[in-house]
PDB file of N, CA and C in Angstrom:
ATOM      1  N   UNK A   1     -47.413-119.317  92.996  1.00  0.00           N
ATOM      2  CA  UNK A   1     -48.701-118.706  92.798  1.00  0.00           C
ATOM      3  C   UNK A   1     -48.521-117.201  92.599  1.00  0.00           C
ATOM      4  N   UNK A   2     -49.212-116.951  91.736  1.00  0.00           N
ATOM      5  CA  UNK A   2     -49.069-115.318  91.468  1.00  0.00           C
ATOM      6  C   UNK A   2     -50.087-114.270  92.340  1.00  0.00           C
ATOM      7  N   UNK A   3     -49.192-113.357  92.965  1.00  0.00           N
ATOM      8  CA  UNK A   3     -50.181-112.133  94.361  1.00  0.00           C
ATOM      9  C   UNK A   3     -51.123-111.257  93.260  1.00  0.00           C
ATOM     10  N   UNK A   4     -51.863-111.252  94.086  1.00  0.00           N
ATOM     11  CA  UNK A   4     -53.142-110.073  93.729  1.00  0.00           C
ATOM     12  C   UNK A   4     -52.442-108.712  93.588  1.00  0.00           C
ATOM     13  N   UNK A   5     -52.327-107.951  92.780  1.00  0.00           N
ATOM     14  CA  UNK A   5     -52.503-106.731  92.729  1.00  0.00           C
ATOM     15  C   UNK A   5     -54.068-105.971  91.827  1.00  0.00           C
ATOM     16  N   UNK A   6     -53.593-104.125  92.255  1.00  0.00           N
ATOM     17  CA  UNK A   6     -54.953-104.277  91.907  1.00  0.00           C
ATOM     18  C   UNK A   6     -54.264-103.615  90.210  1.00  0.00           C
ATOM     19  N   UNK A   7     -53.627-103.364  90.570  1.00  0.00           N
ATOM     20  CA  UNK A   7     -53.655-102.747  88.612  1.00  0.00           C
ATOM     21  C   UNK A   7     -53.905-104.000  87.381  1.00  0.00           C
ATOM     22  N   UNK A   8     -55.009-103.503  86.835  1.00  0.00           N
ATOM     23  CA  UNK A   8     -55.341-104.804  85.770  1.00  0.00           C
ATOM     24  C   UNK A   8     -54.633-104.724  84.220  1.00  0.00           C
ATOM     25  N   UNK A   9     -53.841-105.309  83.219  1.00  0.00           N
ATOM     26  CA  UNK A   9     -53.554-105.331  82.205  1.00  0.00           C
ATOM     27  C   UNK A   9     -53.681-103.728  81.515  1.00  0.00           C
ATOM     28  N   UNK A  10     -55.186-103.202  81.971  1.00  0.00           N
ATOM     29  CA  UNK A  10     -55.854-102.133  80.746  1.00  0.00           C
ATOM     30  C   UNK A  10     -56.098-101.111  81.694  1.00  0.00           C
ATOM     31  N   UNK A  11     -55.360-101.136  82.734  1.00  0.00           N
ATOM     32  CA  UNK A  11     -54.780 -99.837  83.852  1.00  0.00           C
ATOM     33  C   UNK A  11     -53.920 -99.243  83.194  1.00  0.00           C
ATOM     34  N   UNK A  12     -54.782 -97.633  82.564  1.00  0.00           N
ATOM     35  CA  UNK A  12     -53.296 -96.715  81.745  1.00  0.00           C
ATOM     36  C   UNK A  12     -53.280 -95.799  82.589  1.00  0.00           C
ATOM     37  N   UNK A  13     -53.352 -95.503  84.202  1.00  0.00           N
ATOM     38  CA  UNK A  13     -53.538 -94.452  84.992  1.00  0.00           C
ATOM     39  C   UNK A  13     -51.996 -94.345  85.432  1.00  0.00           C
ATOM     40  N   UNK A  14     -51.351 -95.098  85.371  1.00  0.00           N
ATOM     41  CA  UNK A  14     -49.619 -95.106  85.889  1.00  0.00           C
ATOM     42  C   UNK A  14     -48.821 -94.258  85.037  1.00  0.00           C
ATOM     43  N   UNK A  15     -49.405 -93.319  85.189  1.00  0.00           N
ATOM     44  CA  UNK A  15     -48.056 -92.147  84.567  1.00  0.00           C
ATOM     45  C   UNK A  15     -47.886 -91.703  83.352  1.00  0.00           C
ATOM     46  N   UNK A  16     -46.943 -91.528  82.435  1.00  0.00           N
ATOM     47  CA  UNK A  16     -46.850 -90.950  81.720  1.00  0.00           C
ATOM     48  C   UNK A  16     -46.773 -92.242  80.039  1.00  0.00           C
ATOM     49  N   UNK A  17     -46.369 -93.404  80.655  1.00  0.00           N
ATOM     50  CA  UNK A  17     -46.681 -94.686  80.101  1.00  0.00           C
ATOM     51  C   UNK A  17     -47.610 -95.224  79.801  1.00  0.00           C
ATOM     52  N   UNK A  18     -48.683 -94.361  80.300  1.00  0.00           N
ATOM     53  CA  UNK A  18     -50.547 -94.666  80.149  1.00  0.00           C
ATOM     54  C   UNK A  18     -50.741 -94.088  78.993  1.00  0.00           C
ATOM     55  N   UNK A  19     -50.485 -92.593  79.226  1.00  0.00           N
ATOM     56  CA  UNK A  19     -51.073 -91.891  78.628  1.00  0.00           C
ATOM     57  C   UNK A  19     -49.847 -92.216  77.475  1.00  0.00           C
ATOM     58  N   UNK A  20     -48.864 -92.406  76.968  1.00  0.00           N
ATOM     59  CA  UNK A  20     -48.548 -92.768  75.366  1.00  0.00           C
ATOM     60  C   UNK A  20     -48.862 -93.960  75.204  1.00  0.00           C
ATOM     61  N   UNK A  21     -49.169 -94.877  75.912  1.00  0.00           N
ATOM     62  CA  UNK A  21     -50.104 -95.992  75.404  1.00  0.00           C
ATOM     63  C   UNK A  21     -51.140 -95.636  75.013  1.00  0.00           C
ATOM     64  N   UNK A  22     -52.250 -94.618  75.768  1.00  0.00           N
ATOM     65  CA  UNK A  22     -53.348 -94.824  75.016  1.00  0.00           C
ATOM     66  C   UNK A  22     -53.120 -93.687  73.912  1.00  0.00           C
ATOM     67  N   UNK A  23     -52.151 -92.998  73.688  1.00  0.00           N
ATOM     68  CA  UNK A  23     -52.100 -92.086  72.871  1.00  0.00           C
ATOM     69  C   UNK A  23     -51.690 -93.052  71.215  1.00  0.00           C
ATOM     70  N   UNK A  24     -50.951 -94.126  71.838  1.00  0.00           N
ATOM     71  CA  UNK A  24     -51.167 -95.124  70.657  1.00  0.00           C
ATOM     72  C   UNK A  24     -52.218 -95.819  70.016  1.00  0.00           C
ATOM     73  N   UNK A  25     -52.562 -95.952  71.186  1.00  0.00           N
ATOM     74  CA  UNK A  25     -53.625 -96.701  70.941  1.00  0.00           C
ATOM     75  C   UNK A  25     -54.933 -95.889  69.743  1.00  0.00           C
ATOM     76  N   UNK A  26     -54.964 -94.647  70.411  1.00  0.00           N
ATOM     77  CA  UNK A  26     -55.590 -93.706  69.422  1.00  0.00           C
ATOM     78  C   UNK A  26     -55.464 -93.604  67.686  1.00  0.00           C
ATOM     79  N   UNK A  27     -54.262 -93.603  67.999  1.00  0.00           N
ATOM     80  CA  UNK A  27     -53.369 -93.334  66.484  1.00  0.00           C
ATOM     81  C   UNK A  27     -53.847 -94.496  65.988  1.00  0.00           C
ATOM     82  N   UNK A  28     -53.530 -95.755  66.359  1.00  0.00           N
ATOM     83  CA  UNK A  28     -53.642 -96.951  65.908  1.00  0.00           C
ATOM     84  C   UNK A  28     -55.357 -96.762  65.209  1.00  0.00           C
ATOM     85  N   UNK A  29     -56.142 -96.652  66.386  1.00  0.00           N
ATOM     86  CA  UNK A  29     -57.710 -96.617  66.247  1.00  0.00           C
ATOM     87  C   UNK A  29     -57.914 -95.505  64.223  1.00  0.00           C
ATOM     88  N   UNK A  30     -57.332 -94.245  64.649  1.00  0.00           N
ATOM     89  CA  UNK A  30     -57.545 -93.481  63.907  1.00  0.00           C
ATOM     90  C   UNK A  30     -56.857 -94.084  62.330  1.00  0.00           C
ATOM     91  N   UNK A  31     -56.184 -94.903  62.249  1.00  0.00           N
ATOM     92  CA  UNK A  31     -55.396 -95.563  61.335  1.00  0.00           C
ATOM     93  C   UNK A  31     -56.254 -96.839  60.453  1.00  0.00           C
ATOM     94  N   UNK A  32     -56.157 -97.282  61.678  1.00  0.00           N
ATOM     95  CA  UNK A  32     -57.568 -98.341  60.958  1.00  0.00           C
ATOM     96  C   UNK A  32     -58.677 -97.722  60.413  1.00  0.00           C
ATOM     97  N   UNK A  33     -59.636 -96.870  61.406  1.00  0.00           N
ATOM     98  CA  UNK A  33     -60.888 -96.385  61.124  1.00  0.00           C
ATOM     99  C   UNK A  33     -60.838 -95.428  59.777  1.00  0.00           C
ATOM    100  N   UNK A  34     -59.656 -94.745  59.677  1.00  0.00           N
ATOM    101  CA  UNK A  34     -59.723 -93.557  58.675  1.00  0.00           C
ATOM    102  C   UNK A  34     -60.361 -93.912  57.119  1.00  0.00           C
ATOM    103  N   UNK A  35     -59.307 -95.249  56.651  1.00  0.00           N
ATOM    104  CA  UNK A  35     -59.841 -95.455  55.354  1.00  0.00           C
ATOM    105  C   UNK A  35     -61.733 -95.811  54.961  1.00  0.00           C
ATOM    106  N   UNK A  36     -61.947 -96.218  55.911  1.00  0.00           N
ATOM    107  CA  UNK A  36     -63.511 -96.665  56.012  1.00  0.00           C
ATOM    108  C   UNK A  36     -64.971 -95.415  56.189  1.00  0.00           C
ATOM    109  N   UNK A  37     -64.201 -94.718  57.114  1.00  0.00           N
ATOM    110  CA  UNK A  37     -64.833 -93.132  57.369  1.00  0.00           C
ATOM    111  C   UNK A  37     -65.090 -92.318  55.461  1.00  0.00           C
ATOM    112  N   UNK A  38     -63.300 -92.501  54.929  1.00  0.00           N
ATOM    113  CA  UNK A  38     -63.442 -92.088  53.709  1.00  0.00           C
ATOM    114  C   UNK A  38     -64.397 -92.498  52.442  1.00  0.00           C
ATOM    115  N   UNK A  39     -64.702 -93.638  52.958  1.00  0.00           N
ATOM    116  CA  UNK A  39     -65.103 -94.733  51.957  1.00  0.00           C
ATOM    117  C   UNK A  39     -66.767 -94.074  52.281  1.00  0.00           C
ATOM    118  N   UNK A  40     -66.941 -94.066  53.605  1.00  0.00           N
ATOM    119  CA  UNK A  40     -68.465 -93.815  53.726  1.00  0.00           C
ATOM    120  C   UNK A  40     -68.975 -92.535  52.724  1.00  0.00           C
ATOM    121  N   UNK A  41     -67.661 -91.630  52.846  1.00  0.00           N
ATOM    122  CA  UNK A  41     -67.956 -89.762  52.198  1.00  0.00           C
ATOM    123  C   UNK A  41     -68.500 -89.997  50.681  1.00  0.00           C
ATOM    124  N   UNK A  42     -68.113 -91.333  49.860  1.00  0.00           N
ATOM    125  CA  UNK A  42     -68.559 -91.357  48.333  1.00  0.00           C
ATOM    126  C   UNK A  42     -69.756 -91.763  48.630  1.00  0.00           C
ATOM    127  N   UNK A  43     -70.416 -91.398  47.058  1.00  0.00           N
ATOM    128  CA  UNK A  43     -71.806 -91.686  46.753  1.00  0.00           C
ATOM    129  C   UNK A  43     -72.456 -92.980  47.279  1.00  0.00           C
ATOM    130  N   UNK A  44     -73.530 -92.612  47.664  1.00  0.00           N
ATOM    131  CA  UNK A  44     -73.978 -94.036  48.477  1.00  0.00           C
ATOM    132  C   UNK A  44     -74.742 -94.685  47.764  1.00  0.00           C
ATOM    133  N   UNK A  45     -75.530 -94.352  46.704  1.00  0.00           N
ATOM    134  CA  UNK A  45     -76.129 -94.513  45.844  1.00  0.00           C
ATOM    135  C   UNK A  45     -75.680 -94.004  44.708  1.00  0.00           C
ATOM    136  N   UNK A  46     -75.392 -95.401  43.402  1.00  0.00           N
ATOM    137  CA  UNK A  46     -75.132 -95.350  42.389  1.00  0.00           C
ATOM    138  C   UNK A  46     -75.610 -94.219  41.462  1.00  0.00           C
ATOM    139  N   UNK A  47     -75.781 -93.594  40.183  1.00  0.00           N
ATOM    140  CA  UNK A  47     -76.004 -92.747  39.542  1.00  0.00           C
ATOM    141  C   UNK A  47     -76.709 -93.852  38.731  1.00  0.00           C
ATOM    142  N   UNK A  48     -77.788 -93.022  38.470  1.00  0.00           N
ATOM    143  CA  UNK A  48     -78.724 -94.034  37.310  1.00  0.00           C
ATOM    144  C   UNK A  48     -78.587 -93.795  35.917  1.00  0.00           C
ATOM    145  N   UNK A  49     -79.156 -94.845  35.280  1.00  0.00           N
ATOM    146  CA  UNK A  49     -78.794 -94.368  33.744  1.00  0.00           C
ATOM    147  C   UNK A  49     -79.545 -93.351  33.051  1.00  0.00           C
ATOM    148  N   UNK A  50     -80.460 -92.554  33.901  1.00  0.00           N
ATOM    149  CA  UNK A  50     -81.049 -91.370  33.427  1.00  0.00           C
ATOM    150  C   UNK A  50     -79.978 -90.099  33.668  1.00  0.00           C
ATOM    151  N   UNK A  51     -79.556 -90.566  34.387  1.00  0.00           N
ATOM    152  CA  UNK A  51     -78.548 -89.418  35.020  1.00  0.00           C
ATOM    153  C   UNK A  51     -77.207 -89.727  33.587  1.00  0.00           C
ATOM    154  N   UNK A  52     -76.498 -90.939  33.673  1.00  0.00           N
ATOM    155  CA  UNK A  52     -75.714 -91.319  32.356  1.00  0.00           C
ATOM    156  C   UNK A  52     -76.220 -90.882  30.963  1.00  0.00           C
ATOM    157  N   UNK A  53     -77.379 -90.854  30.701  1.00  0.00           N
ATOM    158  CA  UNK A  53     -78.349 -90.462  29.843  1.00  0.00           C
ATOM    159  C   UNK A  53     -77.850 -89.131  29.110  1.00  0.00           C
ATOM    160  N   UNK A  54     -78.167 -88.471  30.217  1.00  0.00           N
ATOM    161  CA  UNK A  54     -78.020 -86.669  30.193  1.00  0.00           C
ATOM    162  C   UNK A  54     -76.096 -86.450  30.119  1.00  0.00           C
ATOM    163  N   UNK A  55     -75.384 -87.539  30.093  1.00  0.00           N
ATOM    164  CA  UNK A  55     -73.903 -87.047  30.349  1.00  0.00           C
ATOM    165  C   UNK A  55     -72.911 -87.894  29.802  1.00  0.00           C
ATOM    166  N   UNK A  56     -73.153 -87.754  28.429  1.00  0.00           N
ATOM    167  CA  UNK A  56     -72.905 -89.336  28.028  1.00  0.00           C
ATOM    168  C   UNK A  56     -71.005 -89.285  28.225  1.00  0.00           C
ATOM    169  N   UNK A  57     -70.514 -87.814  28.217  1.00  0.00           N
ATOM    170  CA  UNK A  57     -69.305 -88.575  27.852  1.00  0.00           C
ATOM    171  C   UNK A  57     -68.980 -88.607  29.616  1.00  0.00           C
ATOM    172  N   UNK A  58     -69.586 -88.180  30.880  1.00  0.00           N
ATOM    173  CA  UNK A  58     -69.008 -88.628  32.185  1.00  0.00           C
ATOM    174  C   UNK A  58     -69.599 -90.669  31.780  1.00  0.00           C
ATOM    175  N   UNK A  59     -70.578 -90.647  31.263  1.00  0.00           N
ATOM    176  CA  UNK A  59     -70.582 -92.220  30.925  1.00  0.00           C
ATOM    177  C   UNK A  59     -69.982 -93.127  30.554  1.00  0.00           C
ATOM    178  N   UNK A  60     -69.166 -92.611  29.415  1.00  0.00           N
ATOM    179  CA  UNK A  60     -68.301 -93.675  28.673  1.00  0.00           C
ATOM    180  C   UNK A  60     -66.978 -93.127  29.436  1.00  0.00           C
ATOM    181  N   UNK A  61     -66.588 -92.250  30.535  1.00  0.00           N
ATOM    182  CA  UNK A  61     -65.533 -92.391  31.121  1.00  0.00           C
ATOM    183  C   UNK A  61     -65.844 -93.270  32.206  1.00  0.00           C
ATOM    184  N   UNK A  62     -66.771 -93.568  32.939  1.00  0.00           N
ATOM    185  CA  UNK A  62     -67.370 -94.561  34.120  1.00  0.00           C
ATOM    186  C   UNK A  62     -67.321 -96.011  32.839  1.00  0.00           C
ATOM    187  N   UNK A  63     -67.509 -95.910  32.027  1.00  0.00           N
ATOM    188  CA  UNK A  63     -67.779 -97.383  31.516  1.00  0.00           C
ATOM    189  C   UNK A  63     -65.863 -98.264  31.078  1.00  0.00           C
ATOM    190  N   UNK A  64     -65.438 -97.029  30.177  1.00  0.00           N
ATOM    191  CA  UNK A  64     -64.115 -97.166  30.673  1.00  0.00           C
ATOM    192  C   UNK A  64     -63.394 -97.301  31.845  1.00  0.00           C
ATOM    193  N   UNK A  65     -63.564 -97.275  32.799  1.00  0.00           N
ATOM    194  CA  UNK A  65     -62.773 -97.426  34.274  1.00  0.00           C
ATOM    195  C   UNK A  65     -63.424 -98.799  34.309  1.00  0.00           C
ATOM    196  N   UNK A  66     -64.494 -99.184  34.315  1.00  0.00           N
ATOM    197  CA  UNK A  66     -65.098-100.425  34.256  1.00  0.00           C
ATOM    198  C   UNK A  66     -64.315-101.443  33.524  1.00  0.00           C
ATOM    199  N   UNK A  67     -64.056-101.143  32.436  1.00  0.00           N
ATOM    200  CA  UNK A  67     -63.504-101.992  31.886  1.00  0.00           C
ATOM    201  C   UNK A  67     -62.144-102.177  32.420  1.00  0.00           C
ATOM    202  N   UNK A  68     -61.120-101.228  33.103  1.00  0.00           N
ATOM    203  CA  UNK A  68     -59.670-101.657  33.142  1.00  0.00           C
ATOM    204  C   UNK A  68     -59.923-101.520  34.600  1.00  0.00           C
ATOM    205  N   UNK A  69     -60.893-101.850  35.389  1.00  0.00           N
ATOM    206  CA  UNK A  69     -61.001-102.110  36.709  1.00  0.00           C
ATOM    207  C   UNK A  69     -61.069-101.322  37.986  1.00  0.00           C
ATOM    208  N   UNK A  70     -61.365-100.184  37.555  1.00  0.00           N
ATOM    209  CA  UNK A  70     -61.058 -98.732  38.287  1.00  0.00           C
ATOM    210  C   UNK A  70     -62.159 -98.828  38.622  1.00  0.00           C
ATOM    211  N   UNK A  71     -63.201 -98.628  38.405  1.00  0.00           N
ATOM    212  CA  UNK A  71     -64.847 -98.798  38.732  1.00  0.00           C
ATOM    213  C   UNK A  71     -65.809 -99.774  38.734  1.00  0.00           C
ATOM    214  N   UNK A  72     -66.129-100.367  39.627  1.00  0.00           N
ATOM    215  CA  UNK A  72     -66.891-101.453  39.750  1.00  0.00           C
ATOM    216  C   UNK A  72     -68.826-100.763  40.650  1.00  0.00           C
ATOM    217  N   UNK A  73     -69.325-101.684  40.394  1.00  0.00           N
ATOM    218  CA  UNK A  73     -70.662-101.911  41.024  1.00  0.00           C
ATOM    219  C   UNK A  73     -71.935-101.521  39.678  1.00  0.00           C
ATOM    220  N   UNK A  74     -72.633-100.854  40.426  1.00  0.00           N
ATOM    221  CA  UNK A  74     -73.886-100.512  39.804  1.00  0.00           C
ATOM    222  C   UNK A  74     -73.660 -99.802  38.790  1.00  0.00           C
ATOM    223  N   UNK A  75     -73.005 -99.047  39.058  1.00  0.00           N
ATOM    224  CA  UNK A  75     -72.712 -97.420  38.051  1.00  0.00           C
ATOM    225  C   UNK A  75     -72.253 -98.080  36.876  1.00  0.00           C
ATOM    226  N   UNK A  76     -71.391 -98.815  36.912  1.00  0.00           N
ATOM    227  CA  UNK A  76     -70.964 -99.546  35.242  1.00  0.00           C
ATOM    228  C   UNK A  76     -71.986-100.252  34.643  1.00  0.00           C
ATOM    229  N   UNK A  77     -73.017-100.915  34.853  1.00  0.00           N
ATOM    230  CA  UNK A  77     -74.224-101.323  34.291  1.00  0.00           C
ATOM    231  C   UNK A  77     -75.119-100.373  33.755  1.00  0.00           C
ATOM    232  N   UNK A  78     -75.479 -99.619  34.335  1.00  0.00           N
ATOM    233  CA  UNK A  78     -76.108 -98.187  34.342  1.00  0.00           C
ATOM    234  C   UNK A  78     -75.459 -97.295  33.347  1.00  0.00           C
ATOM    235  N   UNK A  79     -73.985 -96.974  33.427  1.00  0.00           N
ATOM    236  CA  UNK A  79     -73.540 -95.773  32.385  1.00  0.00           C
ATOM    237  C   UNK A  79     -73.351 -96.696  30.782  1.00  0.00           C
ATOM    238  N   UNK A  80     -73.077 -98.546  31.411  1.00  0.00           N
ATOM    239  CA  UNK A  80     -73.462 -99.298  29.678  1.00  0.00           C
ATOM    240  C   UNK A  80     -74.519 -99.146  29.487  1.00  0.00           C
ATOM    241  N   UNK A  81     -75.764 -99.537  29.815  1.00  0.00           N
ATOM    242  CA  UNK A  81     -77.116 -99.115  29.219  1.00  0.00           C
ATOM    243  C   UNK A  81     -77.278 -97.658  28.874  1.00  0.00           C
ATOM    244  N   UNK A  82     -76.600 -96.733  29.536  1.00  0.00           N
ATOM    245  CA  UNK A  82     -76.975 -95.416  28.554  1.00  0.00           C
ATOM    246  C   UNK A  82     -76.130 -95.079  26.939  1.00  0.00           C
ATOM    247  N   UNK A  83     -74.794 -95.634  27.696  1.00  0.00           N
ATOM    248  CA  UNK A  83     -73.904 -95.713  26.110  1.00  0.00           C
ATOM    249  C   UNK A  83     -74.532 -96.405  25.121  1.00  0.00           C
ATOM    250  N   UNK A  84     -74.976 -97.321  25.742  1.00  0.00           N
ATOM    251  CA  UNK A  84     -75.220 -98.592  24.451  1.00  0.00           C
ATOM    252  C   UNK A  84     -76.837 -97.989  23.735  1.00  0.00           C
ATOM    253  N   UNK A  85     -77.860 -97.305  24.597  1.00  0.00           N
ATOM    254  CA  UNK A  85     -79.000 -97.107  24.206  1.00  0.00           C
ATOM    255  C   UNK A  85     -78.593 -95.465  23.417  1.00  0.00           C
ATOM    256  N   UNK A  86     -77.665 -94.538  24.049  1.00  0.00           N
ATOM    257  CA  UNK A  86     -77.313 -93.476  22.950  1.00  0.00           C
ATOM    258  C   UNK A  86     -76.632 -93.691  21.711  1.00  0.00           C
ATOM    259  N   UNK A  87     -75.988 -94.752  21.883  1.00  0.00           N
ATOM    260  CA  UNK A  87     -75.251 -96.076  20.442  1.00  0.00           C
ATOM    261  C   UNK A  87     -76.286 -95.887  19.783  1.00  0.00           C
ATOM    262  N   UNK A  88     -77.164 -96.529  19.901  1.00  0.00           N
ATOM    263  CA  UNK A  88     -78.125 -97.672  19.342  1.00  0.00           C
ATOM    264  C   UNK A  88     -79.288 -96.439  18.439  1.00  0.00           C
ATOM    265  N   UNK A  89     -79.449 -95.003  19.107  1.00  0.00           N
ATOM    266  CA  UNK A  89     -80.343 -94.093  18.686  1.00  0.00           C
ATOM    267  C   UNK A  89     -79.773 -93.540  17.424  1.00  0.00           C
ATOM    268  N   UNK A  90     -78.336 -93.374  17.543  1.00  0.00           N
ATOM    269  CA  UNK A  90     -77.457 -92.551  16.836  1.00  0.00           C
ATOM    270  C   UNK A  90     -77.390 -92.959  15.596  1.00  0.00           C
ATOM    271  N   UNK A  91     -77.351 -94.512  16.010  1.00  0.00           N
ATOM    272  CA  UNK A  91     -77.624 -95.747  14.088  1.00  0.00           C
ATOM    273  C   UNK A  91     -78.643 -95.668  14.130  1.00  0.00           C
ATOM    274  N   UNK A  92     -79.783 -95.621  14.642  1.00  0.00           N
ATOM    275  CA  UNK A  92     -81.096 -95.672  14.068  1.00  0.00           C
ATOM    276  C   UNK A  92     -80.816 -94.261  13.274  1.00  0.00           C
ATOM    277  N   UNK A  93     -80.640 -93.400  13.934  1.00  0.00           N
ATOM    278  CA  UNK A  93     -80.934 -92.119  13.284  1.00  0.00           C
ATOM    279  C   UNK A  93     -79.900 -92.012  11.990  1.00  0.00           C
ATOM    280  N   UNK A  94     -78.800 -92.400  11.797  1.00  0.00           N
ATOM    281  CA  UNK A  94     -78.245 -92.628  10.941  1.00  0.00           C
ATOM    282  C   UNK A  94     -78.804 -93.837   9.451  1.00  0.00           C
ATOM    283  N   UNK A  95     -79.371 -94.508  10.218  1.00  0.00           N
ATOM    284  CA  UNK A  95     -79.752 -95.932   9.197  1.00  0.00           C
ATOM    285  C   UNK A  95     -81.417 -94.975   8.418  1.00  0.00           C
ATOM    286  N   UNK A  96     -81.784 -94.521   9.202  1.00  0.00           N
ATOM    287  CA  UNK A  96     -82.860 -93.481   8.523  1.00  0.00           C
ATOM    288  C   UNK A  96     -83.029 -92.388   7.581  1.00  0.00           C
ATOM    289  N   UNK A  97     -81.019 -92.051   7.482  1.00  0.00           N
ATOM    290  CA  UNK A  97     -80.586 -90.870   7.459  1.00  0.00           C
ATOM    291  C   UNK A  97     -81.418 -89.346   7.844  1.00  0.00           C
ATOM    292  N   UNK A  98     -81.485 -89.343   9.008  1.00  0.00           N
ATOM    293  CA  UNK A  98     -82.026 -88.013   9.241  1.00  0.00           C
ATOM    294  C   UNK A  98     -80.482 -87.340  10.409  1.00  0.00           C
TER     295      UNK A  98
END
């Protein structure tokens, strides 16, 4: 049968073995958490296609990354509808010739 003591598993008060355990433990924490913290710092909300609108060539560089996989979500829908609708003005205005 195994005696009672009182130090439990997650007792880091014993010396100097505590404290670089939990000093690992930290690191560890800060290791995991870091990439996710970073992730929170980008735009939280997509850029709309009024915004793509006004910037066409940051657009067709967002629509390009889209395509070879660099950029995903909202923003690639959004900067195609502005490419494709500044496309689409450019032949009208051309097919009119003005």
């Amino acid at each position: 049968m195994r005696e009672a003591t009182s130090r439990t598993p997650f007792d880091l008060t014993n010396g100097t073995t505590g404290r670089k355990m939990m000093t690992k433990k930290k690191l560890i924490l800060a290791v995991l958490t870091g990439p996710f913290s970073l992730a929170a710092c980008t735009q939280a909300t997509p850029r709309s296609s009024e915004y793509f609108a006004e910037h066409l060539e940051e657009a067709r560089q967002v629509v390009a990354g889209c395509r070879d996989g660099t950029v995903r979500g909202d923003e690639c829908a959004n900067a195609n509808m502005a490419v494709e609708e500044a496309d689409a003005k450019e032949r009208f205005r051309r097919f009119r010739g003005r």
